[in-house]
N, C-alpha and C. Protein backbone atom coordinates (compact mmCIF):
# COMPACT_ATOMS: atom_id res chain seq x y z
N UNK A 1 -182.91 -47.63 1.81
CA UNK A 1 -182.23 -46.39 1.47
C UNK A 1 -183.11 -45.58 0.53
N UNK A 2 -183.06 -44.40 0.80
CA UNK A 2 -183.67 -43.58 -0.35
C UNK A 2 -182.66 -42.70 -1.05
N UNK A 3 -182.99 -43.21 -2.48
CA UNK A 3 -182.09 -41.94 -3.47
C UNK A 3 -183.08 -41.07 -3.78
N UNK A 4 -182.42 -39.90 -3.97
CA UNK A 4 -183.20 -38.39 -4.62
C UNK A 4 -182.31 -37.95 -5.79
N UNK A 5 -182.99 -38.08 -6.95
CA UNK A 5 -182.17 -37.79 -8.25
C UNK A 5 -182.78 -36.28 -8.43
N UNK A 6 -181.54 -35.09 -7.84
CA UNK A 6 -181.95 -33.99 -8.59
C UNK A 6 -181.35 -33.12 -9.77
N UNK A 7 -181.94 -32.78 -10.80
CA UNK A 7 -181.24 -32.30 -12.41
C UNK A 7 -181.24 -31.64 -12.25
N UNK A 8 -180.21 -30.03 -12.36
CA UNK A 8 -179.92 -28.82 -12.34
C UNK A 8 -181.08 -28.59 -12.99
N UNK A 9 -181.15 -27.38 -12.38
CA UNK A 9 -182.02 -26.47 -13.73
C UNK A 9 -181.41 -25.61 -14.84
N UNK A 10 -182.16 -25.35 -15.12
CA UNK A 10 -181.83 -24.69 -16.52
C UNK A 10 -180.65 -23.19 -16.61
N UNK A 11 -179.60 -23.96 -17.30
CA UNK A 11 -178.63 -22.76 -17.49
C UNK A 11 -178.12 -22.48 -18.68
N UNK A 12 -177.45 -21.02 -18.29
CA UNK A 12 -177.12 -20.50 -19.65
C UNK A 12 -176.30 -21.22 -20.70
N UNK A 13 -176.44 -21.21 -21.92
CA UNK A 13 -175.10 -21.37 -23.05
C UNK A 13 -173.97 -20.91 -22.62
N UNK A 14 -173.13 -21.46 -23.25
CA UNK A 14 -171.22 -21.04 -22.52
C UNK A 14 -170.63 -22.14 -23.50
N UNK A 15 -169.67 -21.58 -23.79
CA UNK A 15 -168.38 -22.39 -24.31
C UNK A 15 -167.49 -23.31 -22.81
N UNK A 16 -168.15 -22.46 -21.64
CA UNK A 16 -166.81 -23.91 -21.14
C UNK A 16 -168.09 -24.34 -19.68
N UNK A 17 -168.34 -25.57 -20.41
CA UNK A 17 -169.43 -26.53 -20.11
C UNK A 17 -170.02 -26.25 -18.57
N UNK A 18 -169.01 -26.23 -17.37
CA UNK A 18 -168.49 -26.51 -16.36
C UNK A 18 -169.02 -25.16 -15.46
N UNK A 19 -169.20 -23.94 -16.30
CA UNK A 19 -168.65 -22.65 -15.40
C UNK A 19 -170.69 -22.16 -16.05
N UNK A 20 -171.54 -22.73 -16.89
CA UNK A 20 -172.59 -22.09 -17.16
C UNK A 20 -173.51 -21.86 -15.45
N UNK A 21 -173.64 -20.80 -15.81
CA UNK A 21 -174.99 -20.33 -14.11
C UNK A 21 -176.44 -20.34 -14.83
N UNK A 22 -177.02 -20.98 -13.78
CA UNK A 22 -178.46 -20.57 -14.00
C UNK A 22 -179.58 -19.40 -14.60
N UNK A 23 -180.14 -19.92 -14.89
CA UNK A 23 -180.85 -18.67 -16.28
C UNK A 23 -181.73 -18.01 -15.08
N UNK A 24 -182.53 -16.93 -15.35
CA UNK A 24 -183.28 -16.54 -14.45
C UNK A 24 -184.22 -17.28 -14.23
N UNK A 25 -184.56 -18.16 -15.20
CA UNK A 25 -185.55 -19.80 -15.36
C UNK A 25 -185.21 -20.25 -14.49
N UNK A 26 -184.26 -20.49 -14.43
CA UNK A 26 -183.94 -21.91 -13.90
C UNK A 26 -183.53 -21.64 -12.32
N UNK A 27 -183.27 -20.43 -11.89
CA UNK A 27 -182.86 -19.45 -10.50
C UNK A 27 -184.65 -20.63 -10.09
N UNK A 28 -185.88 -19.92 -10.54
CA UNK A 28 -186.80 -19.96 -10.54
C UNK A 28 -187.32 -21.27 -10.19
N UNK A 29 -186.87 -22.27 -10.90
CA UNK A 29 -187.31 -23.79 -11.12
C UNK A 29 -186.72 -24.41 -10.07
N UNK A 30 -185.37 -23.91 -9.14
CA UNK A 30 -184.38 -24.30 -7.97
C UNK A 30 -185.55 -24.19 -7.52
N UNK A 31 -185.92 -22.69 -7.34
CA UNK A 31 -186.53 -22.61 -5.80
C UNK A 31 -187.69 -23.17 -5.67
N UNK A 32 -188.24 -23.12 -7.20
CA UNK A 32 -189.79 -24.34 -6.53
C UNK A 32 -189.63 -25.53 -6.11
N UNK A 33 -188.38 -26.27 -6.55
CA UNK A 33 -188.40 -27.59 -6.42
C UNK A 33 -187.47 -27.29 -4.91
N UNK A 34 -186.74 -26.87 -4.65
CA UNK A 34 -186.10 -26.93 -3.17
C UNK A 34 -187.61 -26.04 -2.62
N UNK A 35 -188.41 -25.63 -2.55
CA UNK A 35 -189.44 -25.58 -1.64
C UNK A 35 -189.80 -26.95 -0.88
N UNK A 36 -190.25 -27.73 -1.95
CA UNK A 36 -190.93 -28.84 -1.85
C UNK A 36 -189.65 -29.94 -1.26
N UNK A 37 -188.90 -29.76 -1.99
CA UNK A 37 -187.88 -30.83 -0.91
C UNK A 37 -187.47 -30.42 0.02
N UNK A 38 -187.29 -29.52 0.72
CA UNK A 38 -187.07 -28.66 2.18
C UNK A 38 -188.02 -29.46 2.92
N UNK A 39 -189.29 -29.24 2.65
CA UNK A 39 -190.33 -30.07 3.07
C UNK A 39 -190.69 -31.49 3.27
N UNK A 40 -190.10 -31.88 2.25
CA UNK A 40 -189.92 -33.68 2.01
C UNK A 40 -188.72 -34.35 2.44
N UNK A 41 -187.37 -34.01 2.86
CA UNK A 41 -186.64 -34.64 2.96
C UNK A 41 -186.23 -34.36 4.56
N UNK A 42 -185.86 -35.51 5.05
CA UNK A 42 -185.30 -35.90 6.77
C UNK A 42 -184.43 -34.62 6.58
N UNK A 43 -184.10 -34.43 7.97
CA UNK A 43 -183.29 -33.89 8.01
C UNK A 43 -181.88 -34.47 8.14
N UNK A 44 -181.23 -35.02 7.81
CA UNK A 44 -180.40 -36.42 7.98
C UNK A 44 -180.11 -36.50 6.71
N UNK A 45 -180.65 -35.95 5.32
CA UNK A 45 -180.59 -36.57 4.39
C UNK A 45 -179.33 -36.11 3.97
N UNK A 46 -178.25 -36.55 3.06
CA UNK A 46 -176.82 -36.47 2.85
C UNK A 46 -176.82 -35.99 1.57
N UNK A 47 -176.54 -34.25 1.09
CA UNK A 47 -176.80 -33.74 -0.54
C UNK A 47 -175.51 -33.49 -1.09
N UNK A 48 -175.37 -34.29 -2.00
CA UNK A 48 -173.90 -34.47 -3.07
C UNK A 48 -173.81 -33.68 -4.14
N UNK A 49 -173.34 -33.24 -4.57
CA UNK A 49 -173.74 -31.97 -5.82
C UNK A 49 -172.28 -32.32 -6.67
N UNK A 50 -172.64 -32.01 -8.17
CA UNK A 50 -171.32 -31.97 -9.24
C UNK A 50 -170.85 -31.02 -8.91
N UNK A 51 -169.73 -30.57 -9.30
CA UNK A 51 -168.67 -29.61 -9.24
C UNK A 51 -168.95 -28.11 -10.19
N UNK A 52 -170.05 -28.90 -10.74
CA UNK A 52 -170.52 -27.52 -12.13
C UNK A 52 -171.10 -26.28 -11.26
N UNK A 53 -171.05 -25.30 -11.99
CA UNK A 53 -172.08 -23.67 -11.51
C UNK A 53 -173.41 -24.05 -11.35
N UNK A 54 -174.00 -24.91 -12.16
CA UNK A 54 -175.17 -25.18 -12.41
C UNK A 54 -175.76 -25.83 -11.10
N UNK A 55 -175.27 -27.14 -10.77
CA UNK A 55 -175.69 -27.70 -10.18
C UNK A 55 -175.31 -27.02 -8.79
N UNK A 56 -174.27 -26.61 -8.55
CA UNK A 56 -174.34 -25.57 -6.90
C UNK A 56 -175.09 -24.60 -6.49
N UNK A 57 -175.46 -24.35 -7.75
CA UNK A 57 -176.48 -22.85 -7.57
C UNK A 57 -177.34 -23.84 -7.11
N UNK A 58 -178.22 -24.60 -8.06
CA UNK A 58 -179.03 -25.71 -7.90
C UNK A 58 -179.78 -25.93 -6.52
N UNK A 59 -178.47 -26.37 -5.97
CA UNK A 59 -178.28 -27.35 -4.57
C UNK A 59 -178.70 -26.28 -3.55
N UNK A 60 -177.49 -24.77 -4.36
CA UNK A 60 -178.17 -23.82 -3.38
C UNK A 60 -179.55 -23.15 -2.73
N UNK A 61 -180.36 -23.59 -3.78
CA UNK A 61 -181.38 -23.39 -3.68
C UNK A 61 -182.19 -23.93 -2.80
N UNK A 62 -181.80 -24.48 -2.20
CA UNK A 62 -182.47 -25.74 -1.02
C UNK A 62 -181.97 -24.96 0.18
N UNK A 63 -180.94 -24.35 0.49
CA UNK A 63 -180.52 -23.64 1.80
C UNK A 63 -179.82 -25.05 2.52
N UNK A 64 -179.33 -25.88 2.48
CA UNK A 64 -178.96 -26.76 3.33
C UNK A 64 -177.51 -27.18 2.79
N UNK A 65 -176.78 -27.83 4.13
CA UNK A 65 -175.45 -27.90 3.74
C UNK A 65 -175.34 -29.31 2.24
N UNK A 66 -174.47 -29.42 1.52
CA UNK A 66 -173.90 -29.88 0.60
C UNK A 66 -172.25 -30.08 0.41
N UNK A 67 -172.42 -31.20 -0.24
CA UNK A 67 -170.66 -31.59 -0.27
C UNK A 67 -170.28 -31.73 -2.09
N UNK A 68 -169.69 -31.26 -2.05
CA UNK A 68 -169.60 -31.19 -3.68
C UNK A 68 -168.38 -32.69 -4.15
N UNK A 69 -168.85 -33.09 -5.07
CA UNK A 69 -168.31 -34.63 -5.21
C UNK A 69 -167.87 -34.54 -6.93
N UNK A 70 -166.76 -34.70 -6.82
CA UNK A 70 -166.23 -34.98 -8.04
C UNK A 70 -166.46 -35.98 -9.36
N UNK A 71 -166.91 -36.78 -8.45
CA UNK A 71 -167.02 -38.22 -9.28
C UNK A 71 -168.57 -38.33 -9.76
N UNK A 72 -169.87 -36.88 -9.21
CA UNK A 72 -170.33 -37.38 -9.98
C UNK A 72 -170.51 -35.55 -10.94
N UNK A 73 -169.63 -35.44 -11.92
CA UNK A 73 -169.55 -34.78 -12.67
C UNK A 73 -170.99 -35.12 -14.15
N UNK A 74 -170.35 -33.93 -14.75
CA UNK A 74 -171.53 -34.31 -16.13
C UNK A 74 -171.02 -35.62 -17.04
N UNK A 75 -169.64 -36.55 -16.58
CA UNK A 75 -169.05 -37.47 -17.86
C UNK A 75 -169.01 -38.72 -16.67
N UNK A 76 -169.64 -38.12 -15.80
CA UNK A 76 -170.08 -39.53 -14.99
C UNK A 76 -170.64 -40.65 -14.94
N UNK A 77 -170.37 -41.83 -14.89
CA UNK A 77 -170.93 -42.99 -15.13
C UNK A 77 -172.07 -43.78 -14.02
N UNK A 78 -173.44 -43.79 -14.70
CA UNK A 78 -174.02 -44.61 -13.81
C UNK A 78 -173.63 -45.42 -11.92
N UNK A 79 -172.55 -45.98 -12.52
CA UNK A 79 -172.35 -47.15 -11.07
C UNK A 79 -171.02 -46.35 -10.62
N UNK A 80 -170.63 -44.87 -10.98
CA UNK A 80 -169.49 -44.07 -10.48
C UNK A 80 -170.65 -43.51 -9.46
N UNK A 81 -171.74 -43.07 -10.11
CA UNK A 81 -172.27 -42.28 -9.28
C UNK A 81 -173.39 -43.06 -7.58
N UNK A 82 -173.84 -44.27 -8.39
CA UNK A 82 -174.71 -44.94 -7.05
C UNK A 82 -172.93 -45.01 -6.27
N UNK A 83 -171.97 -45.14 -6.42
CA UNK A 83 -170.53 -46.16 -5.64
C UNK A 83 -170.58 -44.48 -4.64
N UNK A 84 -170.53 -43.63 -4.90
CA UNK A 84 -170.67 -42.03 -4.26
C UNK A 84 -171.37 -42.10 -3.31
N UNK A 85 -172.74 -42.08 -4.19
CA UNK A 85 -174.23 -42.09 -3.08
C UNK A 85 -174.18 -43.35 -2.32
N UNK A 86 -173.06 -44.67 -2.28
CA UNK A 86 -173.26 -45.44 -1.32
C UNK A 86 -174.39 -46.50 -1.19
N UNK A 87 -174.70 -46.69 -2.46
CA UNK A 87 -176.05 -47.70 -2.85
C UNK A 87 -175.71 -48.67 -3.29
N UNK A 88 -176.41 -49.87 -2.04
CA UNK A 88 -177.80 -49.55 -1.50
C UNK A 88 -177.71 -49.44 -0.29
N UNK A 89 -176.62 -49.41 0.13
CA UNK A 89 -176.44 -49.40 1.82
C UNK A 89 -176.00 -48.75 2.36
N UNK A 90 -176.03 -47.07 1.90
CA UNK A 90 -176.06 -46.13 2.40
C UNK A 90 -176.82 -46.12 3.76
N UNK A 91 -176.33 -45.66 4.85
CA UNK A 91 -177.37 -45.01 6.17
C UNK A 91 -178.15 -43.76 6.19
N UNK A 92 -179.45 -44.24 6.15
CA UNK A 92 -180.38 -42.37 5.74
C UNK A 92 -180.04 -42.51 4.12
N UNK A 93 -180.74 -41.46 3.75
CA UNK A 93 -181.32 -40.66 2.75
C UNK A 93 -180.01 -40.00 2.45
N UNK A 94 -180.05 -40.24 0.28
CA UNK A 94 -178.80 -39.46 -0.42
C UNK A 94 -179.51 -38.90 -1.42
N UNK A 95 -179.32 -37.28 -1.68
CA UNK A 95 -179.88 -36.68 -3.16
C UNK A 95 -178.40 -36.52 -3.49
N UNK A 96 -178.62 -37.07 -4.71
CA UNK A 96 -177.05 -36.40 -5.49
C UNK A 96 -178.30 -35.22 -6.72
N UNK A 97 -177.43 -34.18 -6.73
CA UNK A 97 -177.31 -32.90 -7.47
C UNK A 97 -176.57 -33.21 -8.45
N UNK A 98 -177.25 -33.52 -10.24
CA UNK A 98 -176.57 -33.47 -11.02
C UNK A 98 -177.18 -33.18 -12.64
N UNK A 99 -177.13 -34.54 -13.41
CA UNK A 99 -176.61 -34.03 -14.61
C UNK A 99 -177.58 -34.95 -15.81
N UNK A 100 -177.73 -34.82 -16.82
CA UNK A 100 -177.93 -35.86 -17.60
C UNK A 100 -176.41 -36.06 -18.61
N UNK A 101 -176.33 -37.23 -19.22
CA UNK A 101 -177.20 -38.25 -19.32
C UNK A 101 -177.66 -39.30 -17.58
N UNK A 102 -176.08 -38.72 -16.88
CA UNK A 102 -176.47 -40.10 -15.80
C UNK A 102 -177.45 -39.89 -14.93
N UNK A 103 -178.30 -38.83 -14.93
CA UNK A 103 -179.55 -39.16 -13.96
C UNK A 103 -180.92 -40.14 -14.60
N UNK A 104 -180.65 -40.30 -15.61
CA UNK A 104 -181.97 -41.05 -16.50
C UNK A 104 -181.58 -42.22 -16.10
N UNK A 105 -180.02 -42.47 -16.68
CA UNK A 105 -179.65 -43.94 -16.80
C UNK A 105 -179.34 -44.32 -15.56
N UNK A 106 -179.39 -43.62 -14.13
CA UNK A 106 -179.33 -44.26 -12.92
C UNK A 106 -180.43 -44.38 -12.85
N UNK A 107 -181.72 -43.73 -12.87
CA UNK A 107 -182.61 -43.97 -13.04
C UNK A 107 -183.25 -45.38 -13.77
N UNK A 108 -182.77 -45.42 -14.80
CA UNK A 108 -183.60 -46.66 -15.33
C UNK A 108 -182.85 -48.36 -15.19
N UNK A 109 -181.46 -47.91 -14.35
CA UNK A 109 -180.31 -49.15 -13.80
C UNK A 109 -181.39 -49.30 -12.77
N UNK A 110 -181.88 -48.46 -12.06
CA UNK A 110 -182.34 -49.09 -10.17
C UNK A 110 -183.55 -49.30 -11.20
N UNK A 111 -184.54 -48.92 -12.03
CA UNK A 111 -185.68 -49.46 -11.71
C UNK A 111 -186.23 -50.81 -12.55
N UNK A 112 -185.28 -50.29 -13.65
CA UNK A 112 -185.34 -51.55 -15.08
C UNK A 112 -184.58 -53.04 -15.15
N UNK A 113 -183.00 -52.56 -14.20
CA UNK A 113 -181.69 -53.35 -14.38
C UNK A 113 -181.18 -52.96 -15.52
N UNK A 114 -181.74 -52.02 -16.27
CA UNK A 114 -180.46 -52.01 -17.91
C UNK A 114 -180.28 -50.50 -17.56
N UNK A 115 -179.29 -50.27 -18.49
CA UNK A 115 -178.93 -48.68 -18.29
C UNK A 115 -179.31 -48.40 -19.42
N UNK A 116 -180.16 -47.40 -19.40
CA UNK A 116 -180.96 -46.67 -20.75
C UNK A 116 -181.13 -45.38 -20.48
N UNK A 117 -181.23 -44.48 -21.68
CA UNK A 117 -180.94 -43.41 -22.03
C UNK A 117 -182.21 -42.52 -21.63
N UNK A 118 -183.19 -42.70 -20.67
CA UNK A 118 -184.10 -41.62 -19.93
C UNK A 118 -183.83 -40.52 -19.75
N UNK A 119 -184.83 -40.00 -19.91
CA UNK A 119 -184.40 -38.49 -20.12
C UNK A 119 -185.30 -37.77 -18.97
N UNK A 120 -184.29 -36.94 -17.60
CA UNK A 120 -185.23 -36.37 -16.99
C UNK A 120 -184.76 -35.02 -17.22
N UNK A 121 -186.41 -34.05 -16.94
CA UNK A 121 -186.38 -32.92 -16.87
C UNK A 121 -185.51 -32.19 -16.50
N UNK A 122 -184.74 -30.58 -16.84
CA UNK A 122 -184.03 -29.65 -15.90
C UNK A 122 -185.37 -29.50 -14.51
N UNK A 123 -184.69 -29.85 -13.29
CA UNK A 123 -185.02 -29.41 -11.90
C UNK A 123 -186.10 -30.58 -11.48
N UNK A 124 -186.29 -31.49 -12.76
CA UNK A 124 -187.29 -32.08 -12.27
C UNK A 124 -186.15 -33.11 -10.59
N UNK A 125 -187.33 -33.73 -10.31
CA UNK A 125 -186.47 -34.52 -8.77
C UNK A 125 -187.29 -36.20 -8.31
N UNK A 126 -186.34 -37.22 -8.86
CA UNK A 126 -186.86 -38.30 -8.75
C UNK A 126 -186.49 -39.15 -7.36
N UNK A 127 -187.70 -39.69 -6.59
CA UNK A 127 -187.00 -40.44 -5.57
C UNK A 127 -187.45 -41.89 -5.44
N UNK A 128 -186.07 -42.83 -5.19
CA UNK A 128 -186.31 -43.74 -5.62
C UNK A 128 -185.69 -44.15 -3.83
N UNK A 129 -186.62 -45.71 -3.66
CA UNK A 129 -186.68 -45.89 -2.40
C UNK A 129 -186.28 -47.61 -2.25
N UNK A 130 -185.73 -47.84 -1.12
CA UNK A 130 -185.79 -49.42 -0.77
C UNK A 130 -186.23 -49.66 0.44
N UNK A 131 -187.07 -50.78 0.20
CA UNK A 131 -187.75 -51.62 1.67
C UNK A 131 -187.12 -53.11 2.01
N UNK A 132 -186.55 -52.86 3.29
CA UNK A 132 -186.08 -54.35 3.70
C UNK A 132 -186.50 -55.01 3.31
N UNK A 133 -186.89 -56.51 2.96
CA UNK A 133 -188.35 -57.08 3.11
C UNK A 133 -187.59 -58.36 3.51
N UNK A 134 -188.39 -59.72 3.75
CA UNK A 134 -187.72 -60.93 4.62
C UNK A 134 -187.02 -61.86 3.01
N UNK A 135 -187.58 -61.41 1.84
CA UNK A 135 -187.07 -62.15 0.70
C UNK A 135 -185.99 -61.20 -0.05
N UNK A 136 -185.74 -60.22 0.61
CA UNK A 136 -185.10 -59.31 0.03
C UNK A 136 -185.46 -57.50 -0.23
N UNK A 137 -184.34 -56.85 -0.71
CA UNK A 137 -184.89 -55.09 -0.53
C UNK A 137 -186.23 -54.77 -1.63
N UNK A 138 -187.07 -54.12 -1.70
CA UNK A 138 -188.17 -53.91 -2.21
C UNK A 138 -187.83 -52.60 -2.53
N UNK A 139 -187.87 -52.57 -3.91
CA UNK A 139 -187.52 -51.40 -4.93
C UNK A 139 -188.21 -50.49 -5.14
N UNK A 140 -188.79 -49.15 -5.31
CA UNK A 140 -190.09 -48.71 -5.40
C UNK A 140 -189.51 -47.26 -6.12
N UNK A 141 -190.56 -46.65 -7.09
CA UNK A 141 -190.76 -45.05 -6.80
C UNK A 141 -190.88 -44.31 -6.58
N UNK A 142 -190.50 -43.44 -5.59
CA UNK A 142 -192.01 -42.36 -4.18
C UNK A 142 -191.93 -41.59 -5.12
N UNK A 143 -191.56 -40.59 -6.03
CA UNK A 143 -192.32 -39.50 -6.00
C UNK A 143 -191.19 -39.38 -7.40
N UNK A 144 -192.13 -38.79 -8.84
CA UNK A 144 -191.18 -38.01 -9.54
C UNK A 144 -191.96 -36.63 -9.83
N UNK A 145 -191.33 -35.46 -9.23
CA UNK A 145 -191.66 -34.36 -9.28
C UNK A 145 -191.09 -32.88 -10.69
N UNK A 146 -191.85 -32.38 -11.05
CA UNK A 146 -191.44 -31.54 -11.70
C UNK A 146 -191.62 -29.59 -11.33
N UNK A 147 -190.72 -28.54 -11.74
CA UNK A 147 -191.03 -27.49 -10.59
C UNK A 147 -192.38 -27.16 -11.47
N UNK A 148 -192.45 -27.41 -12.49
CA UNK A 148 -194.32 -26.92 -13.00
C UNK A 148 -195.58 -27.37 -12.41
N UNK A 149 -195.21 -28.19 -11.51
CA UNK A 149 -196.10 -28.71 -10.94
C UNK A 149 -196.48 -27.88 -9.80
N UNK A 150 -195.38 -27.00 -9.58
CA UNK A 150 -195.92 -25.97 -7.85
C UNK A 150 -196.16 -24.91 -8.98
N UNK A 151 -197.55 -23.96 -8.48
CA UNK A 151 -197.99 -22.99 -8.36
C UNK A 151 -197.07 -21.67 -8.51
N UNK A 152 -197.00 -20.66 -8.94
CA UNK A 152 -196.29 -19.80 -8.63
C UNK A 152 -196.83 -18.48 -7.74
């Protein structure tokens, strides 16, 4: 299975957490990083998004359909959110669209076993992968991307 951990980008201040939209930054940082995953991901792949402004704009930025999922909100818990994305035995490819703290600490559950407080970038996009193997699934990193990394 492959997970795709993607972090909203960058949005405005607001008093009600839930309803902030994307800065003109962060409009910006969507579209470099949905360039590159437009490009990188099956077409098959299954995109879950929080319920926030942030992260739909986000998602929007990719042009492809999305299902917006409750459970994995910004007060979401680690193993709320892989139980969503269906890991590890999901069929095909899952990006969930979300949040910190739980994109670090899903992050460092699949690659460490402990849940720790990692900190990924706004828009950055981590993909984390499994290989059958005959002793068992083979854990790996493909790719952690950031939108500073594309050119403008």
């Amino acid at each position: 299975m492959d997970l795709i951990l993607w972090r909203h980008a960058q949005a405005e201040e607001g008093e009600i957490d839930d309803d902030r939209p994307l800065t003109a930054h962060g409009r910006r940082q969507a579209a470099k990083m949905a360039t590159w995953l437009d490009r990188s991901l099956p077409s098959g792949c299954r995109i879950l998004c929080s319920p926030t402004v942030r992260t739909v704009q986000t998602a929007e930025a990719l042009q492809r359909k999305f299902k917006i999922i409750e459970a994995i909100n910004p007060a979401a818990k680690p193993q709320q959110v892989l139980d969503a994305a269906g890991w590890p035995s999901a069929r095909g490819p899952v990006m969930l669209v979300g949040h910190q703290p739980w994109c670090g600490q899903v992050a460092s559950l699949l690659l460490t076993g402990e849940i720790q407080n990692w900190t990924i970038k706004k828009s950055n996009a981590w993909w984390i992968s499994t290989r059958d193997k005959e002793d068992g699934n083979d854990l790996y990193l493909r790719a952690v991307l950031s939108p500073e990394f594309f050119l403008d």
